[in-house]
Protein backbone atom coordinates (compact mmCIF):
# COMPACT_ATOMS: atom_id res chain seq x y z
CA UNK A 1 95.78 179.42 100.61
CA UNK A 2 94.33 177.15 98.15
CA UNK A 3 97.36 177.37 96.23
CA UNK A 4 99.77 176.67 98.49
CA UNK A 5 97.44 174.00 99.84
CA UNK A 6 97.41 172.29 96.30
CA UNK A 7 101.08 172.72 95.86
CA UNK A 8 101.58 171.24 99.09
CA UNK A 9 99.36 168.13 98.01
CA UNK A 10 100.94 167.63 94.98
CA UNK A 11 104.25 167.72 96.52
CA UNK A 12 103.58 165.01 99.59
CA UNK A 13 101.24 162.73 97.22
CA UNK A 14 104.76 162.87 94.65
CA UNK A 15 107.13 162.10 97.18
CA UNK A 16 105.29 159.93 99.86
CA UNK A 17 102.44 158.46 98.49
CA UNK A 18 103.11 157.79 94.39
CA UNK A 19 106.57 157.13 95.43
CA UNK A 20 108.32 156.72 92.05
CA UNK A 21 110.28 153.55 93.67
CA UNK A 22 107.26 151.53 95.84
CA UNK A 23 104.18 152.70 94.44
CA UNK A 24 104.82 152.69 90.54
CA UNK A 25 107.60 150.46 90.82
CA UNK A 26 109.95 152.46 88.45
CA UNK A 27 113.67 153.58 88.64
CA UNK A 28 114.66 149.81 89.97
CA UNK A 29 117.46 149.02 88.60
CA UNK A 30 119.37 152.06 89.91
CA UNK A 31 118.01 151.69 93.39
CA UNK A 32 119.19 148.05 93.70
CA UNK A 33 122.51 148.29 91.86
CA UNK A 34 123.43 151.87 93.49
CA UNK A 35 122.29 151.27 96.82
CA UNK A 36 125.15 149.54 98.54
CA UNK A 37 126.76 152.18 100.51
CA UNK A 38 124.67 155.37 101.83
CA UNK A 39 126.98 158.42 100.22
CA UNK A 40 126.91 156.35 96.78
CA UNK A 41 122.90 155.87 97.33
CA UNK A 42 122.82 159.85 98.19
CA UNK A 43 124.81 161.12 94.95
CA UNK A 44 122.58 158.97 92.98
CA UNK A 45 119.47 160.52 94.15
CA UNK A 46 120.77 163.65 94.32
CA UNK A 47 122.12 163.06 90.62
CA UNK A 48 118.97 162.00 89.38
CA UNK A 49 116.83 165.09 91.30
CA UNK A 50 118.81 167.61 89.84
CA UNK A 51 118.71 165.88 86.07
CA UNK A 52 114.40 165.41 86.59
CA UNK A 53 114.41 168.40 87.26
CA UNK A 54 116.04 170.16 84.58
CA UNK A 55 114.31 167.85 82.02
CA UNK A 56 110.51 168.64 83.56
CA UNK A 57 111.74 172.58 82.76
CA UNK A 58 112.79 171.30 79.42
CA UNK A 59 110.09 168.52 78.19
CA UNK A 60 107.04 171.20 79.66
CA UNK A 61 108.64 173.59 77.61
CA UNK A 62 108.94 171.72 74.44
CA UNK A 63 105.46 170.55 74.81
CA UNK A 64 103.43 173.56 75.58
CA UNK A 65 105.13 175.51 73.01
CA UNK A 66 106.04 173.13 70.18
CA UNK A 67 104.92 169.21 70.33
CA UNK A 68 101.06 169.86 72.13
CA UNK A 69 98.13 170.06 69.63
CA UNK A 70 97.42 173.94 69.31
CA UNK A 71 100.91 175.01 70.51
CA UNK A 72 101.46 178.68 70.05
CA UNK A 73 105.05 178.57 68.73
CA UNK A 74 103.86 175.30 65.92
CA UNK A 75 100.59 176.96 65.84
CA UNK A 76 102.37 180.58 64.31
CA UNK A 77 104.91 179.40 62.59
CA UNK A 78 102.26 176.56 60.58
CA UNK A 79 100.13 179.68 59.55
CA UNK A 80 102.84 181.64 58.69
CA UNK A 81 104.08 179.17 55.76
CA UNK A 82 100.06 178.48 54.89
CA UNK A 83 98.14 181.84 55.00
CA UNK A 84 94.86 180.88 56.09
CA UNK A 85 95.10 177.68 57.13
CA UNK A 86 92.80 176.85 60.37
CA UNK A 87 94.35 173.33 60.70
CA UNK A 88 95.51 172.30 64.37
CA UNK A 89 99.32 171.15 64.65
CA UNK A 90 100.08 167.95 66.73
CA UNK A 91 103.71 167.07 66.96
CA UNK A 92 102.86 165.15 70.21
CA UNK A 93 103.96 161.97 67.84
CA UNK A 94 107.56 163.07 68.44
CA UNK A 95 107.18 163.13 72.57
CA UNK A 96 109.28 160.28 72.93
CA UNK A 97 111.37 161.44 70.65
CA UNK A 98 112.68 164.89 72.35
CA UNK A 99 112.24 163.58 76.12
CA UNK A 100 115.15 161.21 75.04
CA UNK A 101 117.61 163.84 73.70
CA UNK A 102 116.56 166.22 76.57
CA UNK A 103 117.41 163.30 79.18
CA UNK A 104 120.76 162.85 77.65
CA UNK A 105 121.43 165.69 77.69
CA UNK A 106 121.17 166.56 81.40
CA UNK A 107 122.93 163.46 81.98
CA UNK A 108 125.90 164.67 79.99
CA UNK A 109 125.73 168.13 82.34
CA UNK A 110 125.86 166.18 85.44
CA UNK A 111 128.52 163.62 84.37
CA UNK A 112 130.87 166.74 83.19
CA UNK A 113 129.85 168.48 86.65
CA UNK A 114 130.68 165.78 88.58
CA UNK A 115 133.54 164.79 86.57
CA UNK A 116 135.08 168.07 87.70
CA UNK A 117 134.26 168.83 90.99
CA UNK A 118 133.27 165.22 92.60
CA UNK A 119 136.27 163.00 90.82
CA UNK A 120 136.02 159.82 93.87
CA UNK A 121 132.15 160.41 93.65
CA UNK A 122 132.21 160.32 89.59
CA UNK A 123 134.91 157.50 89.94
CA UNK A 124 132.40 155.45 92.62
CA UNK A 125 130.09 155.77 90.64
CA UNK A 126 131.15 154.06 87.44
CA UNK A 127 129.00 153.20 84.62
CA UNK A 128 126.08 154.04 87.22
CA UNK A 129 126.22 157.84 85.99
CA UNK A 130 125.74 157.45 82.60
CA UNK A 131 123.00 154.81 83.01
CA UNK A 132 121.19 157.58 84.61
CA UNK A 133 120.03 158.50 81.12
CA UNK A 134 117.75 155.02 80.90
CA UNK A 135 116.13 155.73 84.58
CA UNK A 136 113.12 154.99 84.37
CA UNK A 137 111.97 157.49 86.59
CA UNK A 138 113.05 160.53 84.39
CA UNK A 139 111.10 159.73 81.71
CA UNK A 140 108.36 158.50 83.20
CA UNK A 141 108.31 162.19 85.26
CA UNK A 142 107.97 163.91 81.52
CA UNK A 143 105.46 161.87 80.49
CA UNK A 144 103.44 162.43 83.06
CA UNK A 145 103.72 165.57 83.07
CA UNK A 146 102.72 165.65 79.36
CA UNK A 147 99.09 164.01 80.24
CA UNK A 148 98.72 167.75 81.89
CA UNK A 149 100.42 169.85 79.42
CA UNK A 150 98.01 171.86 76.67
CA UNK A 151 97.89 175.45 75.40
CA UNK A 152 94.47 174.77 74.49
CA UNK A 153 92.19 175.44 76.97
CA UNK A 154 89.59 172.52 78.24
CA UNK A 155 92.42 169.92 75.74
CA UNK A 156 93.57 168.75 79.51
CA UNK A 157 91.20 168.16 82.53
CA UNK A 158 93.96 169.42 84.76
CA UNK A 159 96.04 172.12 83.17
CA UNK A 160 99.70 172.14 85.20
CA UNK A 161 101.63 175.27 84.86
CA UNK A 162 105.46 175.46 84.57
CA UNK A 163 105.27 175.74 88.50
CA UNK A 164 103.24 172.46 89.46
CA UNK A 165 105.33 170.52 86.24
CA UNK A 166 108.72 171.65 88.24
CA UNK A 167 107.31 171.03 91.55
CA UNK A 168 106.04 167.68 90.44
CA UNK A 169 109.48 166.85 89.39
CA UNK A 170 111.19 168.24 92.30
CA UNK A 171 109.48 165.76 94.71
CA UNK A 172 109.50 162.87 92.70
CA UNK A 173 113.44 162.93 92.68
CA UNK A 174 113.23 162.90 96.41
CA UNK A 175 111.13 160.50 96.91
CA UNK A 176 113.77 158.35 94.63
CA UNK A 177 116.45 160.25 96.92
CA UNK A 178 114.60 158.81 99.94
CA UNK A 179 113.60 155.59 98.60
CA UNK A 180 117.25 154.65 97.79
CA UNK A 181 118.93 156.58 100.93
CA UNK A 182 116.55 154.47 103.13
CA UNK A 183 117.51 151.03 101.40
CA UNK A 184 121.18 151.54 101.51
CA UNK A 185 121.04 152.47 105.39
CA UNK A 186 119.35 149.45 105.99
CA UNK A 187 121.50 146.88 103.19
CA UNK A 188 124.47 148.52 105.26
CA UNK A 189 122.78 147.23 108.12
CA UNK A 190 122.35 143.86 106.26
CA UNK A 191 126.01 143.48 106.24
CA UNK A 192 126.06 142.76 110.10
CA UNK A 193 123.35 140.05 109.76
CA UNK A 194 123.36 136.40 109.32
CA UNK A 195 121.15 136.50 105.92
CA UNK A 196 120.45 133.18 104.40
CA UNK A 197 122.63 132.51 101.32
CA UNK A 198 119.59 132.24 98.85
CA UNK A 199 118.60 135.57 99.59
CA UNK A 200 121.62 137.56 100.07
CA UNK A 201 122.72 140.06 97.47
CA UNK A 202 119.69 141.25 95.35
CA UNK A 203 117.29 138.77 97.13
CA UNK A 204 117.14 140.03 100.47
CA UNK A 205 117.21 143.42 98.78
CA UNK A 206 113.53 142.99 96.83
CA UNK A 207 111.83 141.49 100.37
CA UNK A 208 112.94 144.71 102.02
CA UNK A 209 111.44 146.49 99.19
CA UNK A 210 108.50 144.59 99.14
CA UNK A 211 108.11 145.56 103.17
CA UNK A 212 108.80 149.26 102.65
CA UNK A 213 106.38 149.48 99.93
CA UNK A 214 103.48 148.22 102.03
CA UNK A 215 105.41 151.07 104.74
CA UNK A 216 104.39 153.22 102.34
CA UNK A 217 101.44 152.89 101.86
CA UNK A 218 100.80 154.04 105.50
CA UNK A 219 100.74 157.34 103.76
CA UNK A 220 97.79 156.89 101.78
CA UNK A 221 95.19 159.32 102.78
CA UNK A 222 97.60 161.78 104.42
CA UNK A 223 96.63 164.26 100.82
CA UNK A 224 93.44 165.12 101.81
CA UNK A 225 93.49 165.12 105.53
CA UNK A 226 96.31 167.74 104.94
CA UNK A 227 93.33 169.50 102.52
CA UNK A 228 90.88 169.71 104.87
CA UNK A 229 93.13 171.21 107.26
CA UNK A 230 94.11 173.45 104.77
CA UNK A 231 91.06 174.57 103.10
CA UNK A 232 88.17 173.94 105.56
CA UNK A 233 84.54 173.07 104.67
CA UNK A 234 82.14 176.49 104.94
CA UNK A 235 80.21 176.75 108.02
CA UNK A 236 77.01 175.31 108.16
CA UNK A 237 74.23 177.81 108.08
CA UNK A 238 73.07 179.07 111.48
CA UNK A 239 69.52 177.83 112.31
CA UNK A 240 67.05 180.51 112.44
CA UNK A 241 66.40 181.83 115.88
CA UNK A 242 63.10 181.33 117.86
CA UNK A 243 63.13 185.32 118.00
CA UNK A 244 63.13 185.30 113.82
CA UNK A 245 60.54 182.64 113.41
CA UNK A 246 57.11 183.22 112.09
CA UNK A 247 54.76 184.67 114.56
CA UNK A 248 51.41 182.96 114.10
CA UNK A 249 48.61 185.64 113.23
């Protein structure tokens, strides 16, 4: 149970409260440019869930085997070139580095899949797909993952395994799915209002975003009310009985 209760957590506190979009204000430029209509606003977020996804699998990967400090696969292959040598490899210079080629990649598998299968999606898109690759919100996803990646035990306070890096990045694409979806139902809406003409277009569409962030932050808290639910407190001891209590002599 206290497993599933800290998956559950870390899942709600991704998507709800450290909303990628209105709490660490990342991923903007997509979710103001794409989120005009609602099925251009869903393929988007969709898009970029399935591509954070595949690059948390990839950067943990990378890091806990090759780029942490003490990673096994850097760790074996440094010792086998220099018998004897206790010294601790740390490619964690060349994070950056590898997030950005693992990124592009995944973009390039979801423009070809699209491409393919969705042609008026890839063609309403435009150059929105490949931009993907400069979200914000992908990278930022590996990198904090990274802060909890080490092979070494006690390098990281909180060690995340391959599960709680995937589930991490799972939920933080749909909370950019559900930041975006939410703004282009209500810009759709916008359409049938008389806006004032200094703040229609991208104007109008940071006050609303301004308003749903503090909407959001209704949410705060909700991570460890769920927790004691979840996992509750031991019971307090019983007090002693008068029938167990010290007889005087």
């Amino acid at each position: 149970m206290n497993y599933l209760a800290t998956v559950l957590m870390l899942a709600i506190a991704t998507a709800l409260i450290n909303n990628m979009v209105f709490h660490f204000f990342v991923g903007c430029c997509p979710f103001i440019g794409v989120s005009r209509k609602l099925d251009m606003a869903f393929g988007m977020g969709a898009a970029v869930t399935f591509v954070v996804s595949i690059a948390a699998l990839l950067s943990w990967t990378f890091t806990y085997f090759i780029l942490a400090p003490g990673a096994p696969l850097t760790t074996w292959l440094w010792r086998l070139l220099r018998p004897g040598s206790t010294a601790v490899v740390d490619l964690s210079i060349l994070n950056y580095l590898v997030y950005i080629f693992v990124i592009a990649w995944a973009v390039q598998l979801v423009e070809m899949y699209v491409r393919k299968f969705f042609p008026a999606l890839y063609k309403a898109f435009g150059v929105f797909l490949p931009l993907i690759t400069t979200n914000c919100v992908i990278l930022f996803t590996c990198l904090e993952i990274m802060k909890h990646v080490g092979p070494v035990p006690g390098s990281v306070p909180d060690p995340w395994g391959l599960d709680k890096a995937l589930i991490y990045a799972l939920f933080a694409g749909i909370g950019f799915l559900l930041a975006i979806v939410i703004m282009a139902g209500l810009r759709e809406e916008l359409e049938h209002c008389d806006v004032p003409a200094s703040l229609r277009g991208p104007g109008i569409t940071l006050v609303i975003a301004g308003i749903l962030a503090l909407a959001f932050l209704g949410f705060t808290g909700m991570d460890s009310s769920l927790a004691r639910r979840l996992v509750p407190t031991a019971a307090p001891a019983a007090a002693p009985s008068a029938a167990s209590a010290e007889r005087p002599s």
